[in-house]
C-alpha atoms as a PDB file:
ATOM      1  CA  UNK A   1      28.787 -32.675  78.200  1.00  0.00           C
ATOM      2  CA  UNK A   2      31.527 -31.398  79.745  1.00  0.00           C
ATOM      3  CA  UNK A   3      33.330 -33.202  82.509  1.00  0.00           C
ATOM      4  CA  UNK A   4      34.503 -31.017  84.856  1.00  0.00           C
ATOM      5  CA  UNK A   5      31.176 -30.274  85.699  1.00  0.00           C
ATOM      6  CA  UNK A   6      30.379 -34.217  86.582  1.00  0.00           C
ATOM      7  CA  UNK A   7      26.751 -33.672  84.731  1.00  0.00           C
ATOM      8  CA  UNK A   8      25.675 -31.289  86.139  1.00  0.00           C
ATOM      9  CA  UNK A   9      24.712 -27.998  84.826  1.00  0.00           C
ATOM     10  CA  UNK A  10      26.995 -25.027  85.870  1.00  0.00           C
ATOM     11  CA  UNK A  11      28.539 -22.975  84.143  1.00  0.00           C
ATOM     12  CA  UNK A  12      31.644 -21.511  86.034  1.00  0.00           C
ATOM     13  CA  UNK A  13      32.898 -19.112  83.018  1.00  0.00           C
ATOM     14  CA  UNK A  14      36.437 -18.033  82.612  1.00  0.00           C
ATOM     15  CA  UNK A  15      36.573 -15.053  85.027  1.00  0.00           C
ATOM     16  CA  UNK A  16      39.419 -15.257  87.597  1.00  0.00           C
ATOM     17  CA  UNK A  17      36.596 -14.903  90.429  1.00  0.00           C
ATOM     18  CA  UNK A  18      35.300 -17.951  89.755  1.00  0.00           C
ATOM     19  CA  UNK A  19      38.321 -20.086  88.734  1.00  0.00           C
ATOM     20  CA  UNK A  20      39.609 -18.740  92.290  1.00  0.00           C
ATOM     21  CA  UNK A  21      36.137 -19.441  94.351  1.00  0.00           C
ATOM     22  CA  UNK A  22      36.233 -22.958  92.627  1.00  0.00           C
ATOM     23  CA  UNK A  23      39.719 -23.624  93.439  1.00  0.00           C
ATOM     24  CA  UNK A  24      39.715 -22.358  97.421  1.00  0.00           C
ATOM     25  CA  UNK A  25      36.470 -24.835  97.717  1.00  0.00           C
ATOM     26  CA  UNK A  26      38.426 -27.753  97.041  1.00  0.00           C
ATOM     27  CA  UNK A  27      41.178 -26.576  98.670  1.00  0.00           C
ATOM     28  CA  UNK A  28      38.546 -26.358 101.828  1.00  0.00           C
ATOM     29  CA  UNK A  29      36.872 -29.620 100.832  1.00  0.00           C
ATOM     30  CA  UNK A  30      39.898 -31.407 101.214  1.00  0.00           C
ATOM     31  CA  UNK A  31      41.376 -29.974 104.355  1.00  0.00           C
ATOM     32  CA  UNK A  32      37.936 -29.783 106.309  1.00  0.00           C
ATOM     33  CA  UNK A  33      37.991 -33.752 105.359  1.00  0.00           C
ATOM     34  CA  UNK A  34      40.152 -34.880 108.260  1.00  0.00           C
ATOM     35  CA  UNK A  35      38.033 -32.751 110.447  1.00  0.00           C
ATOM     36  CA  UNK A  36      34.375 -34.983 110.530  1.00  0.00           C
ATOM     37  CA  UNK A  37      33.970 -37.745 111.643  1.00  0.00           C
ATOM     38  CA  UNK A  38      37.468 -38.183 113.385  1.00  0.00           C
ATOM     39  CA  UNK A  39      38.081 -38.302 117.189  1.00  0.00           C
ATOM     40  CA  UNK A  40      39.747 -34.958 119.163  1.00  0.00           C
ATOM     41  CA  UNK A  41      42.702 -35.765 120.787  1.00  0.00           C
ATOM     42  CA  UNK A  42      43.413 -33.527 123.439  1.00  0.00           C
ATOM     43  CA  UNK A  43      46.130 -32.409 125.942  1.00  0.00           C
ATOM     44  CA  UNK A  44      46.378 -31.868 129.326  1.00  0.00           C
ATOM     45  CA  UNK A  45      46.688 -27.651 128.125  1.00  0.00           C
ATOM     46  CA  UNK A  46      43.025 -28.290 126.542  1.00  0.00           C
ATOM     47  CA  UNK A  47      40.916 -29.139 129.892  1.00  0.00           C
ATOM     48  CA  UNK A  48      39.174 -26.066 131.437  1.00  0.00           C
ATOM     49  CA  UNK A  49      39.132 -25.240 135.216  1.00  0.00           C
ATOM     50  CA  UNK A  50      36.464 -23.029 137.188  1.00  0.00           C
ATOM     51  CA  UNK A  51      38.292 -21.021 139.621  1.00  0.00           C
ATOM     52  CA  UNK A  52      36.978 -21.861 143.667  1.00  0.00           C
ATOM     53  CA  UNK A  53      34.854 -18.494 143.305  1.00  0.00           C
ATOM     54  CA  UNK A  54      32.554 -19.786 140.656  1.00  0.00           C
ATOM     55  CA  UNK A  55      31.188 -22.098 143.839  1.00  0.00           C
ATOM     56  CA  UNK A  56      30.976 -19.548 146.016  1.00  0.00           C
ATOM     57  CA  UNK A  57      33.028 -15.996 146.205  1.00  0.00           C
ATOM     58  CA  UNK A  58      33.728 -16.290 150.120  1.00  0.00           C
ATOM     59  CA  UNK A  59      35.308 -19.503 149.897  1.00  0.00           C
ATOM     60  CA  UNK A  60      39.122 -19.037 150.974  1.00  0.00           C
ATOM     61  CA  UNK A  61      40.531 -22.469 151.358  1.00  0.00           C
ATOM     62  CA  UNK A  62      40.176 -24.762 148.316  1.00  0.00           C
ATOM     63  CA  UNK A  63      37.057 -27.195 147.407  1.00  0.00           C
ATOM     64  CA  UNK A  64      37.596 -30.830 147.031  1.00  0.00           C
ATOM     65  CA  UNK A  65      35.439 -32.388 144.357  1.00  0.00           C
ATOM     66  CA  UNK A  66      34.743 -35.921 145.142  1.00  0.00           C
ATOM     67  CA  UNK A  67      32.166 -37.036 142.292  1.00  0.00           C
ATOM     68  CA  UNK A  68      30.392 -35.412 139.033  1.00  0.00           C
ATOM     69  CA  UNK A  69      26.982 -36.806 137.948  1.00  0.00           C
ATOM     70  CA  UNK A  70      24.707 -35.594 135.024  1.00  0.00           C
ATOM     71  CA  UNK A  71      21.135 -36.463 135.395  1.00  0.00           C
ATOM     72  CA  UNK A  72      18.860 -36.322 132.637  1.00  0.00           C
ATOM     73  CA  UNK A  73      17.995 -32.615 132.587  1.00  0.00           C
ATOM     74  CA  UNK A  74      21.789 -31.562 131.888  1.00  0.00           C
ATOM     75  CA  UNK A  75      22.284 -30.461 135.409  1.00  0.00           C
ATOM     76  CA  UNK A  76      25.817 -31.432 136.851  1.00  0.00           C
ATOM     77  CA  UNK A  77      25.357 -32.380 140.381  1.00  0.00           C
ATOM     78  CA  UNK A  78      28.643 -31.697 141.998  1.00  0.00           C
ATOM     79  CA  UNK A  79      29.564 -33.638 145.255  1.00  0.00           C
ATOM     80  CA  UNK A  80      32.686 -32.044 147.288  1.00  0.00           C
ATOM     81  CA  UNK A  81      33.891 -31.584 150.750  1.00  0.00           C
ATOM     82  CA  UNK A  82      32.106 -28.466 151.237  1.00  0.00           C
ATOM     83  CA  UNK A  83      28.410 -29.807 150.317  1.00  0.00           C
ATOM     84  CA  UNK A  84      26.664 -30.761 147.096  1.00  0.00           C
ATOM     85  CA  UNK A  85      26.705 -28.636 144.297  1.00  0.00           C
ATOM     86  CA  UNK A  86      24.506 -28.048 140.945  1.00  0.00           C
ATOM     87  CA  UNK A  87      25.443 -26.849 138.028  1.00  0.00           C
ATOM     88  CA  UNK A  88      22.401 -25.306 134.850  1.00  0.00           C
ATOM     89  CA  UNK A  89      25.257 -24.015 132.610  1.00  0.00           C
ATOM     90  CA  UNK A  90      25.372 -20.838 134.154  1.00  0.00           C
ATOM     91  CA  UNK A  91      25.347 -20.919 138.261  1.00  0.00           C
ATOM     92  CA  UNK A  92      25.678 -22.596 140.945  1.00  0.00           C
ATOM     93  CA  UNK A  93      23.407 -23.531 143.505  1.00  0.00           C
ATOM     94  CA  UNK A  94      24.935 -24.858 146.761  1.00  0.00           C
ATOM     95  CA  UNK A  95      23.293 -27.315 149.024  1.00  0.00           C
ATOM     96  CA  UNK A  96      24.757 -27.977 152.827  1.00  0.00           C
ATOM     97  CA  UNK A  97      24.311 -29.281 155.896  1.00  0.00           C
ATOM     98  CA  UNK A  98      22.132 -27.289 158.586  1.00  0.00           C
ATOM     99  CA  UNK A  99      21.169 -28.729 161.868  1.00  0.00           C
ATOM    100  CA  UNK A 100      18.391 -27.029 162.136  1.00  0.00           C
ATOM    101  CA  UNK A 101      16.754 -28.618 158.967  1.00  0.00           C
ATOM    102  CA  UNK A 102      15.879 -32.062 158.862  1.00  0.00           C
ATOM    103  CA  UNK A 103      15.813 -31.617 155.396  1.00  0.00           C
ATOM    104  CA  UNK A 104      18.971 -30.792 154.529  1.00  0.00           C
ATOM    105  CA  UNK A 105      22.337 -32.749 153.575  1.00  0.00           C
ATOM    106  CA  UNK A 106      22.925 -34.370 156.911  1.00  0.00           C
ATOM    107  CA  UNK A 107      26.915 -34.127 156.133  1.00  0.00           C
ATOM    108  CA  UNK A 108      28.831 -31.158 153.836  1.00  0.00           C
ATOM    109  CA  UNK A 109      31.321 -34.123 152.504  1.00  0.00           C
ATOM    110  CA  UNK A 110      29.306 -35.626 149.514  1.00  0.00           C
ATOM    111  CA  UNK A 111      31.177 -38.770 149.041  1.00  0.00           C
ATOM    112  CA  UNK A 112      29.124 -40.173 146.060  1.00  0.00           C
ATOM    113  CA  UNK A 113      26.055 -39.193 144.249  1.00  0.00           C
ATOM    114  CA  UNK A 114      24.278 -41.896 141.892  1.00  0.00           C
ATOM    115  CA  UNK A 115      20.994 -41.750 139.898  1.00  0.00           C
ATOM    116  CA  UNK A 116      18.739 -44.339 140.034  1.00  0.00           C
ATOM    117  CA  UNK A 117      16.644 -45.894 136.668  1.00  0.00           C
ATOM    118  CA  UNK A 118      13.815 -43.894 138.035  1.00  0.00           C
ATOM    119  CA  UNK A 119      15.803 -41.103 137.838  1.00  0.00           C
ATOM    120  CA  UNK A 120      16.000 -40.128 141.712  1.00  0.00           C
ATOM    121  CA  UNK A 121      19.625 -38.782 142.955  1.00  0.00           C
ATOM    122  CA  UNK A 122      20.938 -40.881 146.034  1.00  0.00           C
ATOM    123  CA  UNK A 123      23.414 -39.113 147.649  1.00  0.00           C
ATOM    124  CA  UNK A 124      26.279 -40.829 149.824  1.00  0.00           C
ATOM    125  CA  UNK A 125      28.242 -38.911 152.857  1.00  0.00           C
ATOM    126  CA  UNK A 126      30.331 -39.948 155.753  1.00  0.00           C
ATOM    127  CA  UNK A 127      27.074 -39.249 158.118  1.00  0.00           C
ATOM    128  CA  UNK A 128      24.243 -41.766 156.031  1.00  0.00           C
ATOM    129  CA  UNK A 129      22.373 -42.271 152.950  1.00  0.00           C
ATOM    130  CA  UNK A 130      20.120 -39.763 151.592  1.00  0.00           C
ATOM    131  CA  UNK A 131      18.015 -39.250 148.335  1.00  0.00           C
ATOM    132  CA  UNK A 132      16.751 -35.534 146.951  1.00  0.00           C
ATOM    133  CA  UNK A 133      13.398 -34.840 146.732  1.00  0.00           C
ATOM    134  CA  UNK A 134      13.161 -32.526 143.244  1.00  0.00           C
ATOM    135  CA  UNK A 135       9.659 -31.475 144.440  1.00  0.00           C
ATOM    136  CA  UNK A 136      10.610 -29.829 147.509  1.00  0.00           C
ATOM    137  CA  UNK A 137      14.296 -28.937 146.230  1.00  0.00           C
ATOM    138  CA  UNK A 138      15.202 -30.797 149.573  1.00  0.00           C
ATOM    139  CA  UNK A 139      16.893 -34.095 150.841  1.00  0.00           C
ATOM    140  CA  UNK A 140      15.296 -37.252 152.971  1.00  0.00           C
ATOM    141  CA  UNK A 141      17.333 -39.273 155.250  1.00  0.00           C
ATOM    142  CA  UNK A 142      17.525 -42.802 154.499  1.00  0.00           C
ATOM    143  CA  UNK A 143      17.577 -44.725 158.298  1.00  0.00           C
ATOM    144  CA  UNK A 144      20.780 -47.557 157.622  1.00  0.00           C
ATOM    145  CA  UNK A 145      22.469 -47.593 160.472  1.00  0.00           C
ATOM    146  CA  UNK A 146      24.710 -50.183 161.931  1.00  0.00           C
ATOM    147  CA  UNK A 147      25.016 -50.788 166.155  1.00  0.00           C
ATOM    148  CA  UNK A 148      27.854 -50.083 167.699  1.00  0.00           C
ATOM    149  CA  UNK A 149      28.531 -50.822 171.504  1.00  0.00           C
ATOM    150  CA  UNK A 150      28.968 -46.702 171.677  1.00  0.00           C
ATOM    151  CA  UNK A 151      25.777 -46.856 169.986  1.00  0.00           C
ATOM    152  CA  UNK A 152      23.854 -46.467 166.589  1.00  0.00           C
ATOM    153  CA  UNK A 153      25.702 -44.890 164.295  1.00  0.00           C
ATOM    154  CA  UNK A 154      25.341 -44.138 160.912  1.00  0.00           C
ATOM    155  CA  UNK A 155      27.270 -45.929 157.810  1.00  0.00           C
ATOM    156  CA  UNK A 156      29.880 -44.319 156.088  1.00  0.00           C
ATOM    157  CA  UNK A 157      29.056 -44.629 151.935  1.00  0.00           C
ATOM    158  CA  UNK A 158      31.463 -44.271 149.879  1.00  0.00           C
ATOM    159  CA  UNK A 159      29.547 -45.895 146.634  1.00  0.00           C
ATOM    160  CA  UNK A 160      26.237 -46.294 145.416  1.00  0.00           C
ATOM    161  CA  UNK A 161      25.049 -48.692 142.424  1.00  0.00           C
ATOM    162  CA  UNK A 162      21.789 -50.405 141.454  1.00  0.00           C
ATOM    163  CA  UNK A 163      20.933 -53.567 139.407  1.00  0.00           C
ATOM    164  CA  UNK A 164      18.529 -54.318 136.772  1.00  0.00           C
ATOM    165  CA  UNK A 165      15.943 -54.940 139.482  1.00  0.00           C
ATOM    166  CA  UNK A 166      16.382 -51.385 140.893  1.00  0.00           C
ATOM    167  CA  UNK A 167      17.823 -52.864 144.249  1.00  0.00           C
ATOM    168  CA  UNK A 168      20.503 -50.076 145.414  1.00  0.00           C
ATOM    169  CA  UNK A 169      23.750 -51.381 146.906  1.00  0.00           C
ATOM    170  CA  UNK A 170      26.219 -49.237 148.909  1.00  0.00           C
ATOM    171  CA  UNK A 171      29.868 -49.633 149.603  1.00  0.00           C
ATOM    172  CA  UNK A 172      30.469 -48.282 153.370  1.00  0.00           C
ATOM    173  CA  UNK A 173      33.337 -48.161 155.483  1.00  0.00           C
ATOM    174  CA  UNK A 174      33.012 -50.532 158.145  1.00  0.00           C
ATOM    175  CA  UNK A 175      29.969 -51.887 157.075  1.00  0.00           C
ATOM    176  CA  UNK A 176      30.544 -54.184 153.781  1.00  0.00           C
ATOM    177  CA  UNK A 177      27.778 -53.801 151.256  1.00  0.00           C
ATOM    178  CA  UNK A 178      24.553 -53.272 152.043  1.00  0.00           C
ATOM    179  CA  UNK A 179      21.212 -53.534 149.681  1.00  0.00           C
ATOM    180  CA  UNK A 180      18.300 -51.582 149.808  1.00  0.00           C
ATOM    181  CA  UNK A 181      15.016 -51.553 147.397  1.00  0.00           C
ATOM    182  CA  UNK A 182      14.751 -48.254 146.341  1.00  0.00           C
ATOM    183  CA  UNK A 183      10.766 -48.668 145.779  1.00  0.00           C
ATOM    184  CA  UNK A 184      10.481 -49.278 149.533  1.00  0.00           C
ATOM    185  CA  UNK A 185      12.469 -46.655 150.475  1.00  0.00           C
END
């Protein structure tokens, strides 16, 4: 047996072809080594930006993003000063405010955006609370307000989190923490 082979049985022959094929794959196997398994390091250089017209080609003045959030399909929901956005891979599709819609984001400045173990997307602005309906591709309002002697006015949330029990807490401004259960809601 010969042991260059390590048992097995191939037969290279003597031709410079082969000697050279057999020679540049362990020069591969040996370099490509260091490549599996390892972690990337990257640089500041490496991180890709989308330019403001990838949101929207009209935009002239510069979008603020305020939070990213993947849900489970591989959409990246987007939340900025200028509304909430969503992402497939390919476009965008832009959600805002319109007052003539009860339905939609009751404030363009998305603050937070968190998704619950149901897999519902609560979204948190400086006008309220609201969570988007996937069936109707629209939002409902979520009623926390807190009274003011100017009158009732809605919290400003700047966080959303939940706990094992699927209650849903939000940081506001002004307002402390409040807890909701996001079954009765």
């Amino acid at each position: 047996m010969n042991p260059s082979n390590f048992g097995m049985n191939i037969s290279l022959g003597n031709s410079w072809l082969s000697k050279a094929c057999w020679a540049w794959g362990v020069v591969f196997s040996l370099s490509a080594g260091p490549c599996f398994g390892q972690q990337q390091e990257y640089t500041i250089d490496d991180i890709k930006t989308f330019p403001i017209n990838v949101f929207q080609p009209d935009f002239e003045d510069s979008i603020l993003v305020l939070y990213l959030e993947q849900d489970a399909d591989g959409f990246i929901w987007i939340g900025t000063d200028h509304g909430l956005f969503r992402f497939d891979g390919y476009r965008f599709i832009q959600y805002k405010h319109d007052a003539s819609d009860e339905h939609s984001l009751v404030d363009d400045v998305v603050s937070t955006i968190h998704f619950d173990q149901a897999g519902r997307l609560w979204v948190g602005s400086n006008k309220g609370l609201q969570r988007y309906r996937a069936e109707s591709d629209d939002f409902e309002r979520i009623e926390i307000y807190f009274d003011k002697a100017a009158g009732r006015e809605p919290f400003v949330v700047k966080r959303i989190a939940e706990d094992s029990h699927g209650r849903i807490y939000l940081a506001t401004l002004g307002g402390g923490v409040k807890v909701l259960d996001a079954e009765s809601q």
